[in-house]
Protein backbone atom coordinates (compact mmCIF):
# COMPACT_ATOMS: atom_id res chain seq x y z
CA UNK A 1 -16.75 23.92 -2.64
CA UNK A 2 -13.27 24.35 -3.37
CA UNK A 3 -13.29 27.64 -3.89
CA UNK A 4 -14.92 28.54 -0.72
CA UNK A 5 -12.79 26.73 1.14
CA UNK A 6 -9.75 28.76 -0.10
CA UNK A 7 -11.51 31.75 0.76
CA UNK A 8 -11.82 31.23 4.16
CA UNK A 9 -8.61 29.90 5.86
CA UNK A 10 -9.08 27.85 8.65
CA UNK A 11 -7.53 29.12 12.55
CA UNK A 12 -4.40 27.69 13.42
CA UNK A 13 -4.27 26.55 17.23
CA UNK A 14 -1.11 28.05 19.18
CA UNK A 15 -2.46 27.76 22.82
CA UNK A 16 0.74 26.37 24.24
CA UNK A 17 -1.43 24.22 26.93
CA UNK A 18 -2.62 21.89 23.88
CA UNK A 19 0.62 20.50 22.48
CA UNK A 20 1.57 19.61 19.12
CA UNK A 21 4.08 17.84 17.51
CA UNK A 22 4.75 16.80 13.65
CA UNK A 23 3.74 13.36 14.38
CA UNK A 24 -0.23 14.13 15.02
CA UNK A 25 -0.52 13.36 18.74
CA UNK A 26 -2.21 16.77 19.25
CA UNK A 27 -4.95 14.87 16.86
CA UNK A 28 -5.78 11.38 18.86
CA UNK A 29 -8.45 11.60 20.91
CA UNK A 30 -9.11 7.90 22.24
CA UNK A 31 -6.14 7.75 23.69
CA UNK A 32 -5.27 11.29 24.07
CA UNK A 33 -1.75 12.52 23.45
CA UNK A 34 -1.27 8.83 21.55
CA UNK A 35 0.01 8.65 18.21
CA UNK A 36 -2.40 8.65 15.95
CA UNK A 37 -1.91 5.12 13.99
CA UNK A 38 -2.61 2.92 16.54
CA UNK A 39 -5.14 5.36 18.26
CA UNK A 40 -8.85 4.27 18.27
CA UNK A 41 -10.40 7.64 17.20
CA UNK A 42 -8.47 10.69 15.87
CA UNK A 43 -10.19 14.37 15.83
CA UNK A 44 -11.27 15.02 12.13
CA UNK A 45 -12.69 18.62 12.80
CA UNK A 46 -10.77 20.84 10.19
CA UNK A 47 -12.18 24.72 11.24
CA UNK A 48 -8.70 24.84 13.01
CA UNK A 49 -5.32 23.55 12.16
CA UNK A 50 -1.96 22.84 13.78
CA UNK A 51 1.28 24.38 13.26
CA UNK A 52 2.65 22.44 10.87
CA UNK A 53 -0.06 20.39 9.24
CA UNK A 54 -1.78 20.52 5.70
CA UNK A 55 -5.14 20.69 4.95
CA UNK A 56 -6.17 18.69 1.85
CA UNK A 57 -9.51 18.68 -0.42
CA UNK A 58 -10.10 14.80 -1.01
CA UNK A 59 -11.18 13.56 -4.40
CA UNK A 60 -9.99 9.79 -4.44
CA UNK A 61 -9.13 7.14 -1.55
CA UNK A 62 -6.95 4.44 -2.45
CA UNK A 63 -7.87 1.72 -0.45
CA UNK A 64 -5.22 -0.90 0.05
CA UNK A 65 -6.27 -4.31 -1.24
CA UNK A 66 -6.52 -6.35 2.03
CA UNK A 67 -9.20 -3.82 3.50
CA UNK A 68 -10.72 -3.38 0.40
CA UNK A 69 -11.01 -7.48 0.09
CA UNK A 70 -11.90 -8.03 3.56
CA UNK A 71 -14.87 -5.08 3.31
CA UNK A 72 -16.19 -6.80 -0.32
CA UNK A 73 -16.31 -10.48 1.75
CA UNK A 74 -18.27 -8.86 4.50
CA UNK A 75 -21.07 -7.85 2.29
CA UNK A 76 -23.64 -10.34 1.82
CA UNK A 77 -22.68 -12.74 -1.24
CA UNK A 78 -26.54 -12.53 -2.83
CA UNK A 79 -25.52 -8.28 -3.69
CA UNK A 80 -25.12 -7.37 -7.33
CA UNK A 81 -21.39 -5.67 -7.93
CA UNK A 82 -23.49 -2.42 -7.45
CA UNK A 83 -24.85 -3.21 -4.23
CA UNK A 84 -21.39 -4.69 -3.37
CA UNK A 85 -20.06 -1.03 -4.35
CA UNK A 86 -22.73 0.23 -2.23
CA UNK A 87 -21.81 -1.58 1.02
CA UNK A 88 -18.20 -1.14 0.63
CA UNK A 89 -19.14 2.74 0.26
CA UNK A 90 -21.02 2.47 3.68
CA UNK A 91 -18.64 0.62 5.60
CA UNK A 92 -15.86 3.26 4.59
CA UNK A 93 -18.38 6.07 5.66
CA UNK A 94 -19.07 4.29 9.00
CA UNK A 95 -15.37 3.51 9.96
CA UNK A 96 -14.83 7.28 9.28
CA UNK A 97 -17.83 8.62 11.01
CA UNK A 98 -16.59 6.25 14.09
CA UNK A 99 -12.51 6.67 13.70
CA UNK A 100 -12.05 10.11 11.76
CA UNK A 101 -9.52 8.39 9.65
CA UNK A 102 -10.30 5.22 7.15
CA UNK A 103 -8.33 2.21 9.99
CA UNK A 104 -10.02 -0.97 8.79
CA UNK A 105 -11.14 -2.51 12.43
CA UNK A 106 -10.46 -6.20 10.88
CA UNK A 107 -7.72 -5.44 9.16
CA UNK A 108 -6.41 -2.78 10.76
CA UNK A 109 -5.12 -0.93 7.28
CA UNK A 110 -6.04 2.17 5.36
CA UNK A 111 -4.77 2.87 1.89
CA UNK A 112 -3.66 6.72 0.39
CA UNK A 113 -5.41 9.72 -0.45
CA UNK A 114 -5.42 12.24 -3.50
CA UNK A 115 -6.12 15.61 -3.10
CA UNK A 116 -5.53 18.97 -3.45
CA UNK A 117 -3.96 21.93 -0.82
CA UNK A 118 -6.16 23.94 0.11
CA UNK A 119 -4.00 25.39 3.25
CA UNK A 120 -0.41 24.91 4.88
CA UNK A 121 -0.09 25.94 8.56
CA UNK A 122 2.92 27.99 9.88
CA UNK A 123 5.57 25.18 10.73
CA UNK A 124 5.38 23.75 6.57
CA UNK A 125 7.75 24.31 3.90
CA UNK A 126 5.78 26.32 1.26
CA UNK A 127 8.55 25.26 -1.36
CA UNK A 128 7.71 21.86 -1.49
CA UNK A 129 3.71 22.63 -1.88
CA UNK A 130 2.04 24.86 -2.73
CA UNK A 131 -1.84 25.96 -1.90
CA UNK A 132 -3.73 24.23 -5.31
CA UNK A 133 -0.93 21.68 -5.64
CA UNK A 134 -2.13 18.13 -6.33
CA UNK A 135 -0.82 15.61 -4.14
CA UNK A 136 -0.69 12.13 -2.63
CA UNK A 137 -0.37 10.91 0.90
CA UNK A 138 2.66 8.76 1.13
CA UNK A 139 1.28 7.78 4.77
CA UNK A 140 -1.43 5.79 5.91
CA UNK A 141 -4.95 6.35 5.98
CA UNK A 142 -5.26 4.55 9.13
CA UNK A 143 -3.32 7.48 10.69
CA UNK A 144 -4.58 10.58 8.32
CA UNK A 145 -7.70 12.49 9.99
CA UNK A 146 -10.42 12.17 7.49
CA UNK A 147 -14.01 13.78 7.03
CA UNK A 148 -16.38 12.58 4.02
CA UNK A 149 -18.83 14.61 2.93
CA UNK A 150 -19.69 12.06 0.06
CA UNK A 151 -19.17 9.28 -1.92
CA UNK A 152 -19.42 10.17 -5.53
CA UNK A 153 -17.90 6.45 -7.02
CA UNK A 154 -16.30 3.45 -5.95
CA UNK A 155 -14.12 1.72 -8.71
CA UNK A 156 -13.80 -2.14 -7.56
CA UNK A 157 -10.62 -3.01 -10.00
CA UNK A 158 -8.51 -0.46 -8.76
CA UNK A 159 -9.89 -0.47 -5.09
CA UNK A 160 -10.41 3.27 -5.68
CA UNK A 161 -13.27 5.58 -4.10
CA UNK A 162 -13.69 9.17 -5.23
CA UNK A 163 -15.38 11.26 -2.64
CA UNK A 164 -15.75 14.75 -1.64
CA UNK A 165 -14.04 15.32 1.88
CA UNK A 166 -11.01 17.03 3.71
CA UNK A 167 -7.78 15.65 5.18
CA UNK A 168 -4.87 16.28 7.07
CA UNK A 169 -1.22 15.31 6.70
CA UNK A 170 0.83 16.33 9.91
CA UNK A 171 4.23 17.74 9.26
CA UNK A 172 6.00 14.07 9.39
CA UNK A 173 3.61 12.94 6.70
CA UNK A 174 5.05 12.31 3.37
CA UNK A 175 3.54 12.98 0.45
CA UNK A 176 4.24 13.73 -3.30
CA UNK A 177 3.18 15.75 -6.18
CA UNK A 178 1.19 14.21 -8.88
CA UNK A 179 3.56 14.06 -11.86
CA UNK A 180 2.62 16.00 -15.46
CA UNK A 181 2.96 12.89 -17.58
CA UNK A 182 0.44 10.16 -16.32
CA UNK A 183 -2.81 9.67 -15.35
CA UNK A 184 -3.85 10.86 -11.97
CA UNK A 185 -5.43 7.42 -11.19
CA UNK A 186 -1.90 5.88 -12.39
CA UNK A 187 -0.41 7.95 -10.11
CA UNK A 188 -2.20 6.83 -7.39
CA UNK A 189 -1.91 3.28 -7.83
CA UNK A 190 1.75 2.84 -8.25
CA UNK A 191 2.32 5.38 -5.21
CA UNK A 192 0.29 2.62 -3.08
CA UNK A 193 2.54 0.65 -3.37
CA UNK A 194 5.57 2.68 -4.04
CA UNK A 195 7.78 1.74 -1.08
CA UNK A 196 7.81 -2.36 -2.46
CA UNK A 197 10.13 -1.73 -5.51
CA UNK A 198 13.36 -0.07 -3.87
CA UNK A 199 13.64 -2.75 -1.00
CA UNK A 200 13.60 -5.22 -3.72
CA UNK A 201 16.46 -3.71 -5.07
CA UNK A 202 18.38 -3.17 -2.05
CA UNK A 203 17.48 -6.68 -1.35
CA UNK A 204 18.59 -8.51 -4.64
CA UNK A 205 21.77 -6.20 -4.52
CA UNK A 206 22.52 -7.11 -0.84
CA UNK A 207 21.67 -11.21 -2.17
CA UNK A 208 24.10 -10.83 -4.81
CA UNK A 209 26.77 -9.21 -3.18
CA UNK A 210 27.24 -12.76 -1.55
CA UNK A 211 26.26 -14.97 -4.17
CA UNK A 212 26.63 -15.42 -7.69
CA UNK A 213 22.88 -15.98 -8.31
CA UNK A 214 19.92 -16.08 -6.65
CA UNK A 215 16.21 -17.64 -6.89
CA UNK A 216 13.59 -14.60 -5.80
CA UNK A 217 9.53 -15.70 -5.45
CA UNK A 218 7.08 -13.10 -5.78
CA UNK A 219 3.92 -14.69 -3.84
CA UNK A 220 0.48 -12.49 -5.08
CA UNK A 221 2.78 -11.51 -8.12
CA UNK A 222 -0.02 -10.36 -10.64
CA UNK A 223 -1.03 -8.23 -8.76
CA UNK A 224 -0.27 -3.97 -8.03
CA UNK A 225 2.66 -4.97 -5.22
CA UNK A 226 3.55 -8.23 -6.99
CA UNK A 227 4.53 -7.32 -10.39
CA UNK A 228 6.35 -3.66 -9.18
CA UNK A 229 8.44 -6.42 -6.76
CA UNK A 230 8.87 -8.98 -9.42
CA UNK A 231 9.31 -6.23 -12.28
CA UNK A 232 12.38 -4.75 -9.58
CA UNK A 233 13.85 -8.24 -8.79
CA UNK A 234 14.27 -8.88 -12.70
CA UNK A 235 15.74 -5.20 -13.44
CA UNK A 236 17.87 -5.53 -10.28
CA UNK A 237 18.84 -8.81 -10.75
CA UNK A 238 19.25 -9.26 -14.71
CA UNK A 239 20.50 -12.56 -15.77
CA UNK A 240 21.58 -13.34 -12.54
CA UNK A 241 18.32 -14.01 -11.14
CA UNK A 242 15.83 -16.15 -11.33
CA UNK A 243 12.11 -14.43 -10.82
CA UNK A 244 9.52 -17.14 -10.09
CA UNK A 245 5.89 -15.28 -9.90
CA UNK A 246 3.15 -16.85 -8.11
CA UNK A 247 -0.53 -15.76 -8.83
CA UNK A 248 -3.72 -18.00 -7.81
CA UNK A 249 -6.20 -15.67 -10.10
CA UNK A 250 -5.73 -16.76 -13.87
CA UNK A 251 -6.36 -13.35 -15.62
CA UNK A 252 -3.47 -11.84 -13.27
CA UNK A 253 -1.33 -14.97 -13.93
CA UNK A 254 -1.90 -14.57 -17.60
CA UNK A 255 -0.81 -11.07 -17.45
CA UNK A 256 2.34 -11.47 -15.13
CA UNK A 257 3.20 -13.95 -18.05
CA UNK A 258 2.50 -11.55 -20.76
CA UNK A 259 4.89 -9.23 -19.25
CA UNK A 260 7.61 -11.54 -19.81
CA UNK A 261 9.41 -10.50 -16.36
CA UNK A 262 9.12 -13.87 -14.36
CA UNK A 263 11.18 -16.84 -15.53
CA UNK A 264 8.11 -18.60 -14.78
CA UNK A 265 4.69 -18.16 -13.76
CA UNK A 266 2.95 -20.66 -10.95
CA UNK A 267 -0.84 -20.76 -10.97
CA UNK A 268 -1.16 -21.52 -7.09
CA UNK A 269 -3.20 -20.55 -3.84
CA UNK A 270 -0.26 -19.56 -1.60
CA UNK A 271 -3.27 -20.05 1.16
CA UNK A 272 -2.35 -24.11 0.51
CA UNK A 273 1.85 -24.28 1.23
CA UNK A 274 2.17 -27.11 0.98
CA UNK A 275 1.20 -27.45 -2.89
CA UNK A 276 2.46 -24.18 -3.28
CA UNK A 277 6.04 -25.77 -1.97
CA UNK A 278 5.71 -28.30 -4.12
CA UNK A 279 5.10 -26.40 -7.39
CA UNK A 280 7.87 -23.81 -6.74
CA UNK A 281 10.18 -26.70 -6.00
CA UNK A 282 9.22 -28.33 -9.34
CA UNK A 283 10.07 -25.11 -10.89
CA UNK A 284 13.84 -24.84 -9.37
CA UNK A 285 14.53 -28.59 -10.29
CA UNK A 286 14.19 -28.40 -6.08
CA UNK A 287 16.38 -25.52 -5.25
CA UNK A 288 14.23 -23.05 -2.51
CA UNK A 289 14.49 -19.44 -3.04
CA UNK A 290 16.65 -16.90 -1.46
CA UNK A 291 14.13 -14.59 -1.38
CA UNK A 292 10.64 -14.72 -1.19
CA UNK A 293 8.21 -11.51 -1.69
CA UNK A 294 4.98 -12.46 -0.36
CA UNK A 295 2.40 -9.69 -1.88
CA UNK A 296 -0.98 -11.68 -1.04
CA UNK A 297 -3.99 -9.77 -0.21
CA UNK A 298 -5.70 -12.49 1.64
CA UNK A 299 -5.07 -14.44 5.24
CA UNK A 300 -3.30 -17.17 5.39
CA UNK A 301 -0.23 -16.86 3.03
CA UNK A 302 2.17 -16.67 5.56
CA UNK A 303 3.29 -20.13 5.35
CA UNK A 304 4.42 -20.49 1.40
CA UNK A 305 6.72 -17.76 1.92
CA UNK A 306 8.29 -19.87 4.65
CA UNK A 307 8.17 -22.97 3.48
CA UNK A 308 9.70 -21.91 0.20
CA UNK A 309 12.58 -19.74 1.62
CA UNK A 310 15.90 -21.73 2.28
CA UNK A 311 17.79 -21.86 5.10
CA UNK A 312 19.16 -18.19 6.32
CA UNK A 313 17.07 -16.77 3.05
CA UNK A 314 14.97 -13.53 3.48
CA UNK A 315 11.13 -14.11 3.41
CA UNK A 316 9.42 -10.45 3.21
CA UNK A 317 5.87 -9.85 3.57
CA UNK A 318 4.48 -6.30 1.66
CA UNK A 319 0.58 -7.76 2.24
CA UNK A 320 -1.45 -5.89 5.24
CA UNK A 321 -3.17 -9.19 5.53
CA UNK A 322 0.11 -10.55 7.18
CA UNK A 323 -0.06 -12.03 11.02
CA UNK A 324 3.03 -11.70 12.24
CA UNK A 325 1.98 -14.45 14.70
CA UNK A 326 1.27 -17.14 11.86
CA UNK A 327 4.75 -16.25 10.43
CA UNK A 328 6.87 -16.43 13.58
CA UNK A 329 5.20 -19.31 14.88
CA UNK A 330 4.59 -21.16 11.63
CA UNK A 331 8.77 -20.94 10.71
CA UNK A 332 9.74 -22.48 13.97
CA UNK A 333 7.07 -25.10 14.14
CA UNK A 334 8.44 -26.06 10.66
CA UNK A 335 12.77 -25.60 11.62
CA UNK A 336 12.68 -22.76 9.51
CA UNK A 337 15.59 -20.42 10.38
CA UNK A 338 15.13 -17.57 7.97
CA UNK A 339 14.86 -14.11 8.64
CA UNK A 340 11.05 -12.94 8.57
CA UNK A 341 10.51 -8.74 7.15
CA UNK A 342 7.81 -6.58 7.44
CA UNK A 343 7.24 -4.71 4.82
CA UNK A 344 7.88 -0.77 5.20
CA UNK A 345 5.42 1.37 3.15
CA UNK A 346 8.17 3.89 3.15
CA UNK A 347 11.56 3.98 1.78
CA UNK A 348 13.76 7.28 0.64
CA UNK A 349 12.94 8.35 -2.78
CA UNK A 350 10.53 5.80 -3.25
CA UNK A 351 7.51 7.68 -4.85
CA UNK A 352 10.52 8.86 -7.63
CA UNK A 353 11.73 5.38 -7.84
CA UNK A 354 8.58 3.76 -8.26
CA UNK A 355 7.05 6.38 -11.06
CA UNK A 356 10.35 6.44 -13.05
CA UNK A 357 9.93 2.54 -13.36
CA UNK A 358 6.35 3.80 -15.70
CA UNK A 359 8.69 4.90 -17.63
CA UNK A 360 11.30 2.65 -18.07
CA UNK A 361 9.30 -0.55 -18.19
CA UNK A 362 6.46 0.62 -20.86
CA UNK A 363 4.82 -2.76 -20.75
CA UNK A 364 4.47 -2.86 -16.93
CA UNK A 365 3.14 1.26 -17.67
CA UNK A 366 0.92 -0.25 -20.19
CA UNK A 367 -0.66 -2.94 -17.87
CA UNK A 368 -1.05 -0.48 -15.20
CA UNK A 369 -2.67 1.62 -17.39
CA UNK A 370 -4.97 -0.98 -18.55
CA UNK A 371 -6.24 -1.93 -14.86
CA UNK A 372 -5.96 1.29 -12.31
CA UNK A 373 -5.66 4.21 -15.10
């Protein structure tokens, strides 16, 4: 299939009348002209391109964890983890089929892509890919136009789908190239998540430029977000810090604590703040953090991260899961004034920031390895 593709390049639309822009708007097609995020259907039909877009050969989905949560709690709880597998497969094909892009309707997330080029349209730099270069989308499925022609495996632990299909990234679309010395699947995983670990840092540096030390919670820390934003706090931070990790599922708490990069590891369900406020302040000797990293891939969380940050401390939330409603509302039913941060999937050099920490963390590699490789 690849092959063929390559043979036959696809026909690049320059009719001025339909416009096109690097952000994708010449691709929504419920609203038309919109941008294609927030659009309800995008056009996925690949036999012709536009200036400045890349054409991609699909092999693996990385579905980010809400979705792929909210999709395994939709399927019917009598389902053997096949089955399970099964209907997550189907829903995935469905919201395509309906969207031409993988947008979660209940969630409203997507995930990343791996892939391979199989064509760049006039308008892209052909010196930072190449046709046959191995990549992966730095931008949101819930905005990438996406066909699937089939679902060849879905791995549950990883929250991983390997299909055949086609994509396209539009010339604002970030990417990067798979790196020579890891595992693809790796790869993937730690560039899901990529853009957590450098706001850390600029966080805990901006914390510390004021203070001499500071407390940092890492709500949902065992898991693929949590221990890259713990991991970064600790590095960051070093012995000025204090890295509490937070993790309501045992084996993930048992791991955080293996990795020996939390101060101290809380087995809690930040879904319950109040005895999630009362364990972290047990922890502290009842100091509340400066900053609080809520990573949670479940509803509901919003509230630990508030009522654990102190007064003018930063509470950020990385999880897609996050209603900015339940925050905003929840901190000033409580007297909270703290400043409340979405998370921002991208940050500059954050694909090189987040591999490089593979390497210089081997045990946080190692786990990685162990779960998503």
């Amino acid at each position: 299939m690849l092959r063929a593709h390559m043979q036959k390049p696809r026909a690049i639309v320059q009719d001025s009348a339909s416009p096109h822009d690097p952000f994708g708007t010449q691709r929504s097609l419920d609203p038309a002209g919109g941008l294609p995020q927030p659009a309800r259907r995008v056009d996925n039909d690949f036999s012709r391109l536009y200036p400045g877009e890349m054409l991609l050969a699909v092999e693996t989905l990385n579905v980010d964890a809400a979705s792929f949560r909210q999709m395994e709690d939709a399927a019917p709880p009598s389902l053997t983890p096949a089955e399970r597998d099964a209907a997550v497969a189907r829903q995935v094909e469905e919201t395509v089929r309906t969207r031409g892009k993988q947008h979660n309707p209940v969630t409203g997330s997507g995930g990343m892509l791996l892939g391979r080029v199989l064509q760049l349209a006039p308008g892209r730099d052909p010196d930072v890919a190449a046709v046959g270069d191995r990549v992966a989308s730095l931008v949101s499925l819930s905005l990438t136009p996406l066909r699937i022609d089939r679902v060849k495996d879905v791995r549950r632990t990883s929250a991983q789908i390997d299909v055949e299909g086609e994509a396209v990234l539009f010339a604002s679309g970030a990417y990067a190239k798979l790196p020579s010395d890891m595992p693809e699947r790796l790869a993937l995983a730690v560039l899901d998540v990529a853009g957590a670990a450098p706001q850390v840092a600029r966080l805990v540096d901006r914390e510390l430029s004021t203070r001499s030390t500071a407390i940092v919670v890492v709500l949902g820390g065992g898991g693929k977000s949590g221990i890259l934003c713990a991991a970064e706090a600790r590095r960051a931070g070093g012995h000025r810090v204090k890295v509490i990790g937070v993790e309501n599922h045992a084996p993930f708490a048992a791991d955080l604590r293996a990795l020996g990069i939390c101060h101290t590891v809380i087995e809690a369900d930040a879904r319950d703040p109040i005895a999630t406020r009362r364990a972290v302040l047990e922890a502290t000797s009842g100091v509340e953090a400066d900053l609080v990293f809520s990573c949670v891939n479940v509803p509901d969380a919003e509230m630990s991260a508030v009522l654990v940050t102190r007064d003018r401390g930063t509470a950020y939330f990385f999880a897609m899961s996050t209603s900015f409603t339940k925050a905003a509302l929840g901190a000033e039913g409580v007297g909270k004034d703290i400043d409340l941060m979405i998370g921002n999937g991208f940050a500059h050099q954050h694909a090189e920031h987040s591999l490089a920490m593979m390497t210089a963390m081997p045990a946080v590699r190692a786990l990685f390895e162990k779960r998503y490789g």
